[in-house]
Protein backbone atom coordinates (compact mmCIF):
# COMPACT_ATOMS: atom_id res chain seq x y z
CA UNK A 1 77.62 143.56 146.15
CA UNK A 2 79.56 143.83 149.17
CA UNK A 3 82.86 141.80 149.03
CA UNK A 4 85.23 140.05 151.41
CA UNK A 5 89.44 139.39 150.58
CA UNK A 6 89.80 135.96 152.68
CA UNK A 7 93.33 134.51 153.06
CA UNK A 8 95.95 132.82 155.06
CA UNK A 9 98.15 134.94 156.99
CA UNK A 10 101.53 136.46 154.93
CA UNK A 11 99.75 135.24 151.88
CA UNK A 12 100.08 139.23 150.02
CA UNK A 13 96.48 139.69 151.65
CA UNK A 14 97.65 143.22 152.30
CA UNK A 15 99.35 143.91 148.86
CA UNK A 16 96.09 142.41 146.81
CA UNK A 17 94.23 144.84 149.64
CA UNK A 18 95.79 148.00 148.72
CA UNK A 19 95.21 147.24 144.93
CA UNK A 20 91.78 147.12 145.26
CA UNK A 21 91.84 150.31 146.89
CA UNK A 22 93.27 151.96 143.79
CA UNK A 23 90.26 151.04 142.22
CA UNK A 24 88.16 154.24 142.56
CA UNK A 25 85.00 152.35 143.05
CA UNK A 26 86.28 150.00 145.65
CA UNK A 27 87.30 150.16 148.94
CA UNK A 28 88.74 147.70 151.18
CA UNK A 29 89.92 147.73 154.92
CA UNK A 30 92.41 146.17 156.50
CA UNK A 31 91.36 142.97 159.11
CA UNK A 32 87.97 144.11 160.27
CA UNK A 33 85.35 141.67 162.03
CA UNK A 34 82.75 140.56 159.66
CA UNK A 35 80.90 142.52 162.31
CA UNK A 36 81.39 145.11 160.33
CA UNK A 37 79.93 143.70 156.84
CA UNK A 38 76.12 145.03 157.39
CA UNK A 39 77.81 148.79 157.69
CA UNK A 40 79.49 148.85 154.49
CA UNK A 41 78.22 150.58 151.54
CA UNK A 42 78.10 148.65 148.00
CA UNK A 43 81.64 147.94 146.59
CA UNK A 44 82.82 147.76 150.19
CA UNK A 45 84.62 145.03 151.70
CA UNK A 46 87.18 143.76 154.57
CA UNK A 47 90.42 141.99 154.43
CA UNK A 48 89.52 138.60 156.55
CA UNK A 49 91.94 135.77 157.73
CA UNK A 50 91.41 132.74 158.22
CA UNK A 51 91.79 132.06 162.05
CA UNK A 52 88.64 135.22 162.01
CA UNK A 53 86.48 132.89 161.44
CA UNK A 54 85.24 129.64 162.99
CA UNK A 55 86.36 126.65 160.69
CA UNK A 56 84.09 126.55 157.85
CA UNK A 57 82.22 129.70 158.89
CA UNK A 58 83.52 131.24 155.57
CA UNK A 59 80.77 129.39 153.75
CA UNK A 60 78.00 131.28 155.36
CA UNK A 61 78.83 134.37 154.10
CA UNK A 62 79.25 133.25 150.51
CA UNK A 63 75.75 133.51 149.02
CA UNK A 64 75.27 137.09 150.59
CA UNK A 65 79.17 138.65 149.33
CA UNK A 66 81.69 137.91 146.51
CA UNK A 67 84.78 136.22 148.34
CA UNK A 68 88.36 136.71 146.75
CA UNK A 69 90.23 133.93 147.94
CA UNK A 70 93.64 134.26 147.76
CA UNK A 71 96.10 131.79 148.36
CA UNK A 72 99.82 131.22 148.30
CA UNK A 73 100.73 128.14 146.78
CA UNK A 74 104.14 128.17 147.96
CA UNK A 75 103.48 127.06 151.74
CA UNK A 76 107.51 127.05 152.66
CA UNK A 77 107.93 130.64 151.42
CA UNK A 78 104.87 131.20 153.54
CA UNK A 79 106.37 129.29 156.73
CA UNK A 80 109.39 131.28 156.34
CA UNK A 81 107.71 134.45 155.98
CA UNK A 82 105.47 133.67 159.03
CA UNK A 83 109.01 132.68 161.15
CA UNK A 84 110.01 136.29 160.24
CA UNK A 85 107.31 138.05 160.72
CA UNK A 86 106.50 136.61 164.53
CA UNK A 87 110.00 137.32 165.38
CA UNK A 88 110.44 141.02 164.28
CA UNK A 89 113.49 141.94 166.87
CA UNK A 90 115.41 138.55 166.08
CA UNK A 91 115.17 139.27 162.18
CA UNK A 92 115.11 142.75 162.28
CA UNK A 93 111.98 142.91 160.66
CA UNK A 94 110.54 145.99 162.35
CA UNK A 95 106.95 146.17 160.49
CA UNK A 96 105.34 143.69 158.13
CA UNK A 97 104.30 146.16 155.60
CA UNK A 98 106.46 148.62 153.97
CA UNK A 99 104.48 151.24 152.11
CA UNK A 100 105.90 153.15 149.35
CA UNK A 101 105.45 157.24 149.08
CA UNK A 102 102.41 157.78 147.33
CA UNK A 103 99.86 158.80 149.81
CA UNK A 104 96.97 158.48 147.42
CA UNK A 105 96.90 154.93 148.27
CA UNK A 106 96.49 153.58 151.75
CA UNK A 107 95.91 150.66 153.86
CA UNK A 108 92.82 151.00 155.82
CA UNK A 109 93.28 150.03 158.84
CA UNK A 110 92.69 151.83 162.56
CA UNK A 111 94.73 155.05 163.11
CA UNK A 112 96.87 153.37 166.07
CA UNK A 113 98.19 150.67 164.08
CA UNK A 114 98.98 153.12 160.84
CA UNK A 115 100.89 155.67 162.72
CA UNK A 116 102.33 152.64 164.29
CA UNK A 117 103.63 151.34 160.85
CA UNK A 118 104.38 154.75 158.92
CA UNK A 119 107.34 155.86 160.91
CA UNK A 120 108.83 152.86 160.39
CA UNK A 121 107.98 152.29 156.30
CA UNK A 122 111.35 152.98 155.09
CA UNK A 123 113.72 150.81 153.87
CA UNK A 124 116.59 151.98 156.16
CA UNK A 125 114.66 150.14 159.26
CA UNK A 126 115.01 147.00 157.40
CA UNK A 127 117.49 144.06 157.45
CA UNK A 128 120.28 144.35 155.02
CA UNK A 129 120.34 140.53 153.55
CA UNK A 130 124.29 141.39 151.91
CA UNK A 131 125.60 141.68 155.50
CA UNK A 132 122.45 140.87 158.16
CA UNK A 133 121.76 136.99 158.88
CA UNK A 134 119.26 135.73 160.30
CA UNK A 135 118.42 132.19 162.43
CA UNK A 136 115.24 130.49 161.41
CA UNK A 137 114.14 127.50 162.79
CA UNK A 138 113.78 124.69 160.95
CA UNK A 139 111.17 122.43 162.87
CA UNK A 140 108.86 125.80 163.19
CA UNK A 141 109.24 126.10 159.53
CA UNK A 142 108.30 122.25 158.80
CA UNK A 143 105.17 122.15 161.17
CA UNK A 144 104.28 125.52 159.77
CA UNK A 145 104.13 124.16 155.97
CA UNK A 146 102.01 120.98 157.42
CA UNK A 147 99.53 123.06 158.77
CA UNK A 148 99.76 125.97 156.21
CA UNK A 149 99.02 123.28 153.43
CA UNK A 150 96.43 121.25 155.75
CA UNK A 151 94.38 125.04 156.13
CA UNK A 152 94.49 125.76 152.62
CA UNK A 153 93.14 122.77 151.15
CA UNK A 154 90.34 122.83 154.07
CA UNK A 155 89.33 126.16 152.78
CA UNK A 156 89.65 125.08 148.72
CA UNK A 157 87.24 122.59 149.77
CA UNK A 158 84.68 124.58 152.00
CA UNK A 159 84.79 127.04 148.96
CA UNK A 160 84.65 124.66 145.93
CA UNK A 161 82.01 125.43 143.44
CA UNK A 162 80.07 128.70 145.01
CA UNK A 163 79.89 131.48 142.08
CA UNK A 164 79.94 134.02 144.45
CA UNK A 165 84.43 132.73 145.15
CA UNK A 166 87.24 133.85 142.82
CA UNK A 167 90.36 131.92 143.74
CA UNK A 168 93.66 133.71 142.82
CA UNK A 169 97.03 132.87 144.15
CA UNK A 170 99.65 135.08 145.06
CA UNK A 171 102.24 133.56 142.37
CA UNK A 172 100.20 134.25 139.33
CA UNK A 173 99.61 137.72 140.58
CA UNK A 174 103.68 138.40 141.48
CA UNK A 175 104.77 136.76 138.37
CA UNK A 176 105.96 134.18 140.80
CA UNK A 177 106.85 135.80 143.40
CA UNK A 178 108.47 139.17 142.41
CA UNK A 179 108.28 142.64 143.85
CA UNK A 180 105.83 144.38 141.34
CA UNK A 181 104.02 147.97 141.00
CA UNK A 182 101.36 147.29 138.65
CA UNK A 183 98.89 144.61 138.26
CA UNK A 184 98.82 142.33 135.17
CA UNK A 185 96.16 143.45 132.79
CA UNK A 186 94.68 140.16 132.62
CA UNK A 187 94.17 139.79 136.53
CA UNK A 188 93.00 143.69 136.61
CA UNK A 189 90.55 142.65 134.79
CA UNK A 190 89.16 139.47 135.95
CA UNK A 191 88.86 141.02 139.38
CA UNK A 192 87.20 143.88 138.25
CA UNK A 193 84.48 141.55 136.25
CA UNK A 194 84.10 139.72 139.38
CA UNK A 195 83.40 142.20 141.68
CA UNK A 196 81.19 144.19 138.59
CA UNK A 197 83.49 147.14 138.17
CA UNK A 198 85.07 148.96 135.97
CA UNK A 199 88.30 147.90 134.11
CA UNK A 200 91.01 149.44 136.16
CA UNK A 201 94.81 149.07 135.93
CA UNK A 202 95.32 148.07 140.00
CA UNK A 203 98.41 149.01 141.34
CA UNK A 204 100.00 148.32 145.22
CA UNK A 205 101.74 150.73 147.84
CA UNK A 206 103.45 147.90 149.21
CA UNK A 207 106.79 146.72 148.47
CA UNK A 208 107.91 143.28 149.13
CA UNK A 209 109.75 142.95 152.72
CA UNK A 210 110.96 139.86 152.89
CA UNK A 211 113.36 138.66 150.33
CA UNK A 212 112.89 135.14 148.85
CA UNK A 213 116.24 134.95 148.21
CA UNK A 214 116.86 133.46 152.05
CA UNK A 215 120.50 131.59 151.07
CA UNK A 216 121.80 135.03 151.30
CA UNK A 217 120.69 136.25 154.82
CA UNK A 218 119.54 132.80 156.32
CA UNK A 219 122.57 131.38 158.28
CA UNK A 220 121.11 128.31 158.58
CA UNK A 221 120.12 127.53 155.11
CA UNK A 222 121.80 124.54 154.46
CA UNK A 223 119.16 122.76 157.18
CA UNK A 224 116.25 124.91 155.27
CA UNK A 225 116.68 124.29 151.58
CA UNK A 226 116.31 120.11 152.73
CA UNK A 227 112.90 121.37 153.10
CA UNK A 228 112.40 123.85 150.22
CA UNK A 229 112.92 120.24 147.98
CA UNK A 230 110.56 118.73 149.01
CA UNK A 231 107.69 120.87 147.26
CA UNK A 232 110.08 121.79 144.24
């Protein structure tokens, strides 16, 4: 069956896309139109986000494809991350996906955008947090989580109880939020039942960009961390 990787925007819908793509029976592109879904051989699937689709549109699809829905619990790191990420020159963030060296894994996306993103996948291009500070602000950040939270329990909802959904979150497959290689066994696996595959040890290209440690590059962080308590 055909398969589609839905998510929230900077929710590690790239990283989780890039391990399926180790698998050597899967393969999964990067942010195509569900246009696309009749083309696509068995084992085949797109990365989709949520403002793709029309609300509750998801729910058509989900008797006809297996839908990985992944979600990241932790809606501030996700504001922040978004903040970041939409303000690339101010935070000196100059591409949202930094891809490590191995070329036998890739991110399948349209050649303009990768040769866009390639020259640029090194860490030297990024922000060093010792000495580099950054402004975030803090009311974009507290709408952000609103919404972000708002979205995700919308699409919990719409999703609840079809077969054809696995739910994962982007904590449990970080180890809370760290910058791993490998995929836990245990999640390898469960993916790879879902989607009827074989057992595979899944591994990423990516490497994390933004560090979640923002007291040390955030100069306003004092205003920021008010927020961070209220979902600790």
């Amino acid at each position: 069956m055909k398969f589609i990787m839905y998510a929230y925007m900077r929710s590690g819908a790239t990283m989780l896309t890039t391990m399926l793509n180790s698998h050597p029976q899967l393969k999964c592109y990067a942010e195509e139109s569900v246009n696309v879904l009749p083309t696509l051989n068995d084992k085949e699937g797109i990365n989709v986000k949520y403002p793709h689709l029309q609300p509750g549109k998801i729910k058509d699809y989900a008797d006809q494809y297996k839908i990985i829905h992944l979600i990241r619990t932790n809606v501030f790191h996700t504001a922040i991350s978004n903040f970041i990420n939409d303000n690339k020159e101010l935070t000196k963030t100059p591409t949202a996906h930094i891809f490590s060296e191995n070329k036998d894994l890739y991110y399948l996306t349209n050649q303009e955008k990768h040769d866009k993103q390639v020259p640029k996948a090194n860490r030297r291009y990024h922000k060093d947090i010792e000495k580099d500070k950054i402004y975030v602000d803090v009311n974009f950040v507290m709408k952000s989580m609103q919404y972000i939270h708002q979205q995700v329990n919308d699409q919990l909802d719409i999703l609840r109880d079809h077969t054809n959904v696995l739910t994962l979150t982007y904590e449990e497959l970080t180890s809370n939020d760290t910058d791993i290689k490998k995929l836990d066994t245990s999640f390898s696996n469960k993916i790879c039942n879902f989607l009827e595959v074989e057992p595979y040890e899944m591994y990423t290209s990516t490497m994390k960009v933004n560090n979640s440690k923002y007291e040390k590059y955030v100069s306003n962080w004092d205003e920021l961390k008010q927020l961070k308590k209220m979902i600790d």
